[in-house]
Protein backbone atom coordinates (compact mmCIF):
# COMPACT_ATOMS: atom_id res chain seq x y z
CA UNK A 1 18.08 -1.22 -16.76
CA UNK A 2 14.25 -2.61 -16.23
CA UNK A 3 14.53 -1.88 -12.76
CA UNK A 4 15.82 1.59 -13.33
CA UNK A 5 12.84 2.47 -15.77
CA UNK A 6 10.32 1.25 -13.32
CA UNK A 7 11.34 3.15 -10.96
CA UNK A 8 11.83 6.24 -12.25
CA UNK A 9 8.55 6.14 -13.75
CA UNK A 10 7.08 5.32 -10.63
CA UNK A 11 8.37 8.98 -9.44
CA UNK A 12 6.67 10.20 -12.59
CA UNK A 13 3.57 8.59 -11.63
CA UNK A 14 3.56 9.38 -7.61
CA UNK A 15 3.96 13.42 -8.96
CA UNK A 16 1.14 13.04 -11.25
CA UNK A 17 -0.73 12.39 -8.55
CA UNK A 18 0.09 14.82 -5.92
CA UNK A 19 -0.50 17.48 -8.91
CA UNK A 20 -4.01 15.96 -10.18
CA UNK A 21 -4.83 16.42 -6.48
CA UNK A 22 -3.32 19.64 -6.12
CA UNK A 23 -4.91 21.27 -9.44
CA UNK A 24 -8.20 19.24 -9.39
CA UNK A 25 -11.16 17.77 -7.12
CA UNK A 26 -11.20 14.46 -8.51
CA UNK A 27 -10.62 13.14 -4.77
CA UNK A 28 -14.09 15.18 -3.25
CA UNK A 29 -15.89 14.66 -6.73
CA UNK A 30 -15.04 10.80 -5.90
CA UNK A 31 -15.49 10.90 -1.88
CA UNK A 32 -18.91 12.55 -2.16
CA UNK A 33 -20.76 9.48 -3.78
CA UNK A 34 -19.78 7.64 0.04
CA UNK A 35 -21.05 10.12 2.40
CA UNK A 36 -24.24 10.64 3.11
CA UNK A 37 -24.99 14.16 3.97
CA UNK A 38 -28.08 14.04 5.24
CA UNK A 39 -27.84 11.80 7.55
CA UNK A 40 -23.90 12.88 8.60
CA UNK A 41 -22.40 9.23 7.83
CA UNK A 42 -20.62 7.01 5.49
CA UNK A 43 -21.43 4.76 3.51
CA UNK A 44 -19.51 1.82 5.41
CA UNK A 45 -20.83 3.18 8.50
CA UNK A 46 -19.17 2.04 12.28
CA UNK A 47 -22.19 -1.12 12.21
CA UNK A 48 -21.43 -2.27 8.89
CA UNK A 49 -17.59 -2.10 9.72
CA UNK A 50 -18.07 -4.64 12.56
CA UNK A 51 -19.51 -7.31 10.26
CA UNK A 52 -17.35 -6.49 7.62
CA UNK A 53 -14.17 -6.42 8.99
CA UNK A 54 -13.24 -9.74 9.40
CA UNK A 55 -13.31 -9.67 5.60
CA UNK A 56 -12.33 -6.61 4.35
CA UNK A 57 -9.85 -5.09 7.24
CA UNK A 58 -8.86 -8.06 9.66
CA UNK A 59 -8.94 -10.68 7.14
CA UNK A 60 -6.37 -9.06 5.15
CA UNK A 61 -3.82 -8.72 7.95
CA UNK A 62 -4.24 -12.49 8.64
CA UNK A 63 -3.62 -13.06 5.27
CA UNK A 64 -0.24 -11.32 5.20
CA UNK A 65 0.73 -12.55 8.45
CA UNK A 66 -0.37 -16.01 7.66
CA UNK A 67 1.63 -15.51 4.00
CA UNK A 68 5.01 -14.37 6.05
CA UNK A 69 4.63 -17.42 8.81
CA UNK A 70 5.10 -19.91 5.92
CA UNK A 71 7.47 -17.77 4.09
CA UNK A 72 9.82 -18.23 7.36
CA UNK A 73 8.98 -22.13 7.84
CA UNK A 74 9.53 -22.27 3.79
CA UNK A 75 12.83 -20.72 4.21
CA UNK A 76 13.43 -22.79 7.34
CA UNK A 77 12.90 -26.35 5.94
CA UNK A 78 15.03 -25.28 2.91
CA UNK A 79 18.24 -25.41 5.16
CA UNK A 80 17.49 -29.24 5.59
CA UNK A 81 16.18 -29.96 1.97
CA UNK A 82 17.98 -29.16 -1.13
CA UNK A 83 15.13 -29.57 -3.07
CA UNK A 84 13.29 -26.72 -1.95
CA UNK A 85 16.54 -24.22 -2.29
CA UNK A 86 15.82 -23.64 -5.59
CA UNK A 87 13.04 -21.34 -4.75
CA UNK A 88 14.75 -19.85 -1.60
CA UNK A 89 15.23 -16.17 -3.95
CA UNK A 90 11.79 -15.92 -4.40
CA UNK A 91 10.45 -16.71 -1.26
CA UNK A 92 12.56 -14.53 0.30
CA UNK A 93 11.96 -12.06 -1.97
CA UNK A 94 7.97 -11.95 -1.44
CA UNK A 95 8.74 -12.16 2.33
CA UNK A 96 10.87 -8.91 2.59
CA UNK A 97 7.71 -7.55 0.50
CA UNK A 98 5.30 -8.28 2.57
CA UNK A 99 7.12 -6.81 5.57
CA UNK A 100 8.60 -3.54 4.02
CA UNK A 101 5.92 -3.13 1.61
CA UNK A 102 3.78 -2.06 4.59
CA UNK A 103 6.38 -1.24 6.66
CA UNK A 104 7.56 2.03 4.61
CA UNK A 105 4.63 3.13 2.66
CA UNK A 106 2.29 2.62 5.67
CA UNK A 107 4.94 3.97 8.00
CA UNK A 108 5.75 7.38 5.66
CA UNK A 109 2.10 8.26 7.44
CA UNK A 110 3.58 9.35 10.74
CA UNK A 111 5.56 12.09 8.50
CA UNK A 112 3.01 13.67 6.48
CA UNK A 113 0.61 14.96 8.65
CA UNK A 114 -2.56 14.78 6.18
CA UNK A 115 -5.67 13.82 8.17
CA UNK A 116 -8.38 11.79 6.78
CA UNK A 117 -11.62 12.47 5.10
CA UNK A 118 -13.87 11.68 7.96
CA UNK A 119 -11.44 14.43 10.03
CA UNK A 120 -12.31 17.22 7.94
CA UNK A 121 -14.86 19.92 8.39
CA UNK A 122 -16.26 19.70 4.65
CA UNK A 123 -17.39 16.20 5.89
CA UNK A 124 -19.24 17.30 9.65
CA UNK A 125 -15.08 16.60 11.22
CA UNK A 126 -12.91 19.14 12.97
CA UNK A 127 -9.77 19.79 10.69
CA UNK A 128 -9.82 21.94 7.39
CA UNK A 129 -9.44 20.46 4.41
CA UNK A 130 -6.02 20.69 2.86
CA UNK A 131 -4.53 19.41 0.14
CA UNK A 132 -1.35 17.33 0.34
CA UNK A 133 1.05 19.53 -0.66
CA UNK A 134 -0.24 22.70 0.45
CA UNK A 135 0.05 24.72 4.34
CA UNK A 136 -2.77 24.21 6.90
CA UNK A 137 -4.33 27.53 7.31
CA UNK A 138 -2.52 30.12 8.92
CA UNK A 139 -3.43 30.20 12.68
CA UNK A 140 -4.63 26.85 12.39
CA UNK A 141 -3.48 24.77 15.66
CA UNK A 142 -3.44 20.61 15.91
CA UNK A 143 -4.69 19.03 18.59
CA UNK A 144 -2.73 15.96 16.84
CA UNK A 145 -0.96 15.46 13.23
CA UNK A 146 -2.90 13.48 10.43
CA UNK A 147 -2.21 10.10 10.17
CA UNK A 148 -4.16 9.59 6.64
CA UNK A 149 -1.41 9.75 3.84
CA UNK A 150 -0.60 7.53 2.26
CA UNK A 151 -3.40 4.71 2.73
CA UNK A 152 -2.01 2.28 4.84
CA UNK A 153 -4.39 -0.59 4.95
CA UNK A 154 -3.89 -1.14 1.46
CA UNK A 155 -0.56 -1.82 1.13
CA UNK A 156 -1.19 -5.43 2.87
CA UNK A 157 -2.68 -5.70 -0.19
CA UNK A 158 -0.29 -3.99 -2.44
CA UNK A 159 2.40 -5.87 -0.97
CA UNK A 160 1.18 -9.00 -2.89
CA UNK A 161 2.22 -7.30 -6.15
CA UNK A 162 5.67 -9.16 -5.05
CA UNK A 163 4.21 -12.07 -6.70
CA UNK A 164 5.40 -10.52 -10.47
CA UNK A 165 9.32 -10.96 -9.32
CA UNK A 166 8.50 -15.01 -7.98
CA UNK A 167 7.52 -16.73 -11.20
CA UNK A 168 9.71 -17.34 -14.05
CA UNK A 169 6.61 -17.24 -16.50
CA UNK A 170 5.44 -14.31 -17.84
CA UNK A 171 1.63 -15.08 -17.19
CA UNK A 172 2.13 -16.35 -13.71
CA UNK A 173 3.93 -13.00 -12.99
CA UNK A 174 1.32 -10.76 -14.42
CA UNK A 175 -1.74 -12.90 -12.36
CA UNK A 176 0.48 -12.34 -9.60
CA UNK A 177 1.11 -8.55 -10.13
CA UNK A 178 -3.02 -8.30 -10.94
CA UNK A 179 -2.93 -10.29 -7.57
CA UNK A 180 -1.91 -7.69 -5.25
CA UNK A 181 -3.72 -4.72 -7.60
CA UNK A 182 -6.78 -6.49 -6.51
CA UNK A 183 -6.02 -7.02 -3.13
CA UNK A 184 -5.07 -3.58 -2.32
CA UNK A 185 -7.85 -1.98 -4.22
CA UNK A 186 -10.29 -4.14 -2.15
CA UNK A 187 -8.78 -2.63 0.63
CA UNK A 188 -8.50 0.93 -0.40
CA UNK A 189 -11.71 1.00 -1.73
CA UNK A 190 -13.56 -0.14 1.46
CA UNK A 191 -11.38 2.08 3.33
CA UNK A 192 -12.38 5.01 1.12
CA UNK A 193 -16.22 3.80 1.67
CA UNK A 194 -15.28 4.45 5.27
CA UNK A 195 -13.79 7.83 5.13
CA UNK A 196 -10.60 6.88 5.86
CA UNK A 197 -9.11 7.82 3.13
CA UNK A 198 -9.07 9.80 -0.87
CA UNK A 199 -8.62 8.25 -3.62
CA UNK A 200 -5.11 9.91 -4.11
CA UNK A 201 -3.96 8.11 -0.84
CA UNK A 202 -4.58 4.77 -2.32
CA UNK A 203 -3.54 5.42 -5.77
CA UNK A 204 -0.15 6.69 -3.96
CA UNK A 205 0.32 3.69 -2.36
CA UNK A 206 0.05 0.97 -4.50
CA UNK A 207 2.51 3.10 -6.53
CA UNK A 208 5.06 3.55 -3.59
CA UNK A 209 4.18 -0.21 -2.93
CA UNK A 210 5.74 -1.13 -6.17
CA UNK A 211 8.51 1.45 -5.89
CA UNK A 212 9.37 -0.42 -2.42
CA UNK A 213 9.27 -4.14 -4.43
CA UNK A 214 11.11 -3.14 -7.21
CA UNK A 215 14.01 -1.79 -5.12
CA UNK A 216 14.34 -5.11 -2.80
CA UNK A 217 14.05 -6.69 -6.35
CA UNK A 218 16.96 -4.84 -7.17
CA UNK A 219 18.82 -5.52 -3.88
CA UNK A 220 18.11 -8.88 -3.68
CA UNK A 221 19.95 -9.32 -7.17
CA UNK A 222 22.82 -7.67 -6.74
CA UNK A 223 23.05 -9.52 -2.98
CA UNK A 224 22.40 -12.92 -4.94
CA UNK A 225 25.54 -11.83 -7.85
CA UNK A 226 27.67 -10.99 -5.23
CA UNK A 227 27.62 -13.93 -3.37
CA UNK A 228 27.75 -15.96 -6.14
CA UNK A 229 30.98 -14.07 -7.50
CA UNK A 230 32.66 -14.60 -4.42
CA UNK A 231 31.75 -18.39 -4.19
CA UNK A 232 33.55 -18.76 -7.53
């Protein structure tokens, strides 16, 4: 019944934002404070990327490929020691995360066809701006499709938010939730900084993110009951 109530207000939540972005400017009101106008550039521009990257964009793909490697040699050893099968669930559970997390809110990108900030003509690019849900101007031809929507980069951080279904205590399972808030919002934020992406794209994800983790939560459980029911 949780399950069922998170997710449906997730789809409550991901149309709130497609209409606040529709029926106001809240993402160009915010986007203007990280271009610089004057002198045609961002505010993380292509210099400051290269020394922040290991941090901010690399270093968070090591971390979630560095988090799944010892998910897998987690999982592995627990076939040889009993003691560590009583975790197995949530291990597994925050390693599906971390791979479809990305894997389907990232990949729902190559579908949309919304370009990103530092594409669009408002900020010195080559594409109109449009908003999500509406038409590209009529006429209008694409070299290529936008790429832009929803923020991808994030969700390696977003992902993380798997950490509120591995803890049986309730305050380990909110610092874990607050976990991968943080994580993706570092991300999103310094992509944003970069013009790679609105606010609305990040806010989208992290709530698709948790859509994704509550549904493998879901799966995973009635997997786990099944099993169990037939073992009986």
């Amino acid at each position: 019944m949780k399950q069922s109530l998170y997710f449906i207000g997730g789809i409550l939540l991901l149309t709130a934002v497609l209409l606040c972005e529709y029926y106001t400017d809240w993402d160009l009101l915010l986007q203007n404070y990280f271009y610089d106008a004057d002198n045609r550039q961002w505010l993380i521009n292509p210099e400051k990327h290269k020394q922040l990257s290991f941090i901010f964009y690399k270093g968070l793909k090591n971390v979630l490929i560095t988090s799944g490697v010892c998910c897998l040699l987690y999982l592995a050893a627990s076939l040889k020691y009993k003691k560590l099968k009583k975790n197995q669930k949530q291990i597994l559970m925050f390693l599906l995360s971390i791979i479809f997390v990305p894997l389907i809110v990232a990949g729902a990108k190559y579908i949309t066809n919304v370009y990103c900030p530092y594409q669009l003509n408002i900020y010195n690019g080559n594409y109109p701006f449009v908003r999500i849900i509406s038409d590209y101007p009529e006429g209008f031809i694409q070299p290529k499709p936008g790429r832009c929507f929803p923020a991808g980069h994030a969700t390696a951080g977003f992902a993380f938010m798997a950490l509120f279904y591995c803890f049986h205590k309730i305050q380990y399972r909110i610092v874990g939730l607050f976990l991968g808030i943080t994580l993706g919002w570092m991300a999103g934020t310094y992509q944003m900084m970069r013009g790679q992406h609105f606010l609305s794209h990040t806010l989208f994800s992290m709530i698709a993110s948790f859509m994704v983790i509550v549904l493998i939560n879901a799966l995973l459980n009635q997997t786990c009951s099944h099993n169990r029911q037939q073992s009986q």
